[in-house]
Protein backbone atom coordinates (compact mmCIF):
# COMPACT_ATOMS: atom_id res chain seq x y z
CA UNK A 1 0.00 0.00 0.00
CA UNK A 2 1.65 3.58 -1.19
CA UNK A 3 1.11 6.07 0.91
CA UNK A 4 1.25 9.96 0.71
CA UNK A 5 4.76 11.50 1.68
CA UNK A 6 3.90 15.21 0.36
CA UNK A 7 0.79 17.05 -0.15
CA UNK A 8 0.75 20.66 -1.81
CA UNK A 9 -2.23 22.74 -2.39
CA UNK A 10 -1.88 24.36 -5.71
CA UNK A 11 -5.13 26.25 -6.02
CA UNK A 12 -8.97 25.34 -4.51
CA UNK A 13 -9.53 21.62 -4.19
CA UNK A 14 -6.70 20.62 -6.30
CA UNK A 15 -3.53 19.06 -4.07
CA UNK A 16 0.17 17.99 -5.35
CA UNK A 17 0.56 14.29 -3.76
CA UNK A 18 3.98 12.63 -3.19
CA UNK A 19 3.37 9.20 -2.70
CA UNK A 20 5.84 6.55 -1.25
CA UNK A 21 6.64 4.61 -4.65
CA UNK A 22 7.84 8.15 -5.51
CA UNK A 23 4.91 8.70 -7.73
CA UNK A 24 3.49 12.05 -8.41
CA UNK A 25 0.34 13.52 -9.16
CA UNK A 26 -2.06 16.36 -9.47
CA UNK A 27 -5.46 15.63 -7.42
CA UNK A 28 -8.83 17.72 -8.02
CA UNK A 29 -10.88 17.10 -4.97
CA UNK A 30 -13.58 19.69 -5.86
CA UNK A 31 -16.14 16.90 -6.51
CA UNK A 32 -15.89 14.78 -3.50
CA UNK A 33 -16.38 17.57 -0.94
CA UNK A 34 -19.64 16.67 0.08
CA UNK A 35 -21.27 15.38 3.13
CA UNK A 36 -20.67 16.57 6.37
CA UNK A 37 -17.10 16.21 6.96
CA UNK A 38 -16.24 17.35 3.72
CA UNK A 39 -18.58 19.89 3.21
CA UNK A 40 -16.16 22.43 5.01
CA UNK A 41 -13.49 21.96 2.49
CA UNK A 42 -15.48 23.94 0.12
CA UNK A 43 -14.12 27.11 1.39
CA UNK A 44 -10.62 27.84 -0.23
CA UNK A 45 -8.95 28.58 3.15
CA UNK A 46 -10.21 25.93 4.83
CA UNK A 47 -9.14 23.81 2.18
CA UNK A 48 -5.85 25.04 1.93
CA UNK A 49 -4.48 23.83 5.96
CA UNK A 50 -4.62 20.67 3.87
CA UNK A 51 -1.59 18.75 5.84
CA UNK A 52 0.38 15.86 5.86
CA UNK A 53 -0.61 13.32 8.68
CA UNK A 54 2.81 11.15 8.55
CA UNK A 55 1.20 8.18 11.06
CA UNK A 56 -1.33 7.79 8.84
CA UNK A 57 0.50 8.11 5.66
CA UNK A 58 -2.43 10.59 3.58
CA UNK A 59 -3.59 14.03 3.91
CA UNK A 60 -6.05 15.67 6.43
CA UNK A 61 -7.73 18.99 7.46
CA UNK A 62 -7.85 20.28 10.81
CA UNK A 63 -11.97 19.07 11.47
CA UNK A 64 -10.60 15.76 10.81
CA UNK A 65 -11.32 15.21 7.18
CA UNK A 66 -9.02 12.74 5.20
CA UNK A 67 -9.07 10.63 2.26
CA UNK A 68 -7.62 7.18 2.41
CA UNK A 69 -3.85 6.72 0.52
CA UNK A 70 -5.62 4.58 -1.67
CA UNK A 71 -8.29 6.45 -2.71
CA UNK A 72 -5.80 9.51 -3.75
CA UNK A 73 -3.43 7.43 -5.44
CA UNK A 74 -6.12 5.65 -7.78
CA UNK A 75 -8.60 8.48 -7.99
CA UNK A 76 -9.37 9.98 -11.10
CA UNK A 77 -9.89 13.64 -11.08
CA UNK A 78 -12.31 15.06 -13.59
CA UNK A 79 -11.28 17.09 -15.82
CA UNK A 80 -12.40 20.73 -14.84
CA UNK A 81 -14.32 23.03 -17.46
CA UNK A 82 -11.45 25.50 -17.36
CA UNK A 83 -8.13 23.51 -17.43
């Protein structure tokens, strides 16, 4: 199991992700922040204390949000209307 060894926020919802195989990628969270622990990560600068939680290996907001290592590494952003 990778897991996340860097996390960057480049702009709203979209995070830079180091994983442990050394792999990079770009992540657009926008559409999964729903529901009630992820609803507050709709607001850029809540989204941005986006951190790296090194004992559990992924990323995670102060309110306790995260997203598994797994789901980051194999998720698929879609594309966004302006990129």
């Amino acid at each position: 199991m990778e897991t996340v060894t860097k996390v960057q926020v480049i702009e709203p919802y979209l995070l830079e992700i180091t994983f442990s195989n050394g792999v990079s990628r770009q992540v657009d969270l926008e559409g999964e922040l729903y529901g009630e622990v992820f609803e507050p990560l709709r607001e850029p600068g809540f989204f941005s204390q986006a951190r790296l939680d090194p004992e559990l290996g992924t990323v995670v907001w102060p309110n306790g949000a995260d997203f598994s290592p797994e789901f980051l590494y194999h998720y698929q952003s879609k594309t966004r209307a302006n990129a």
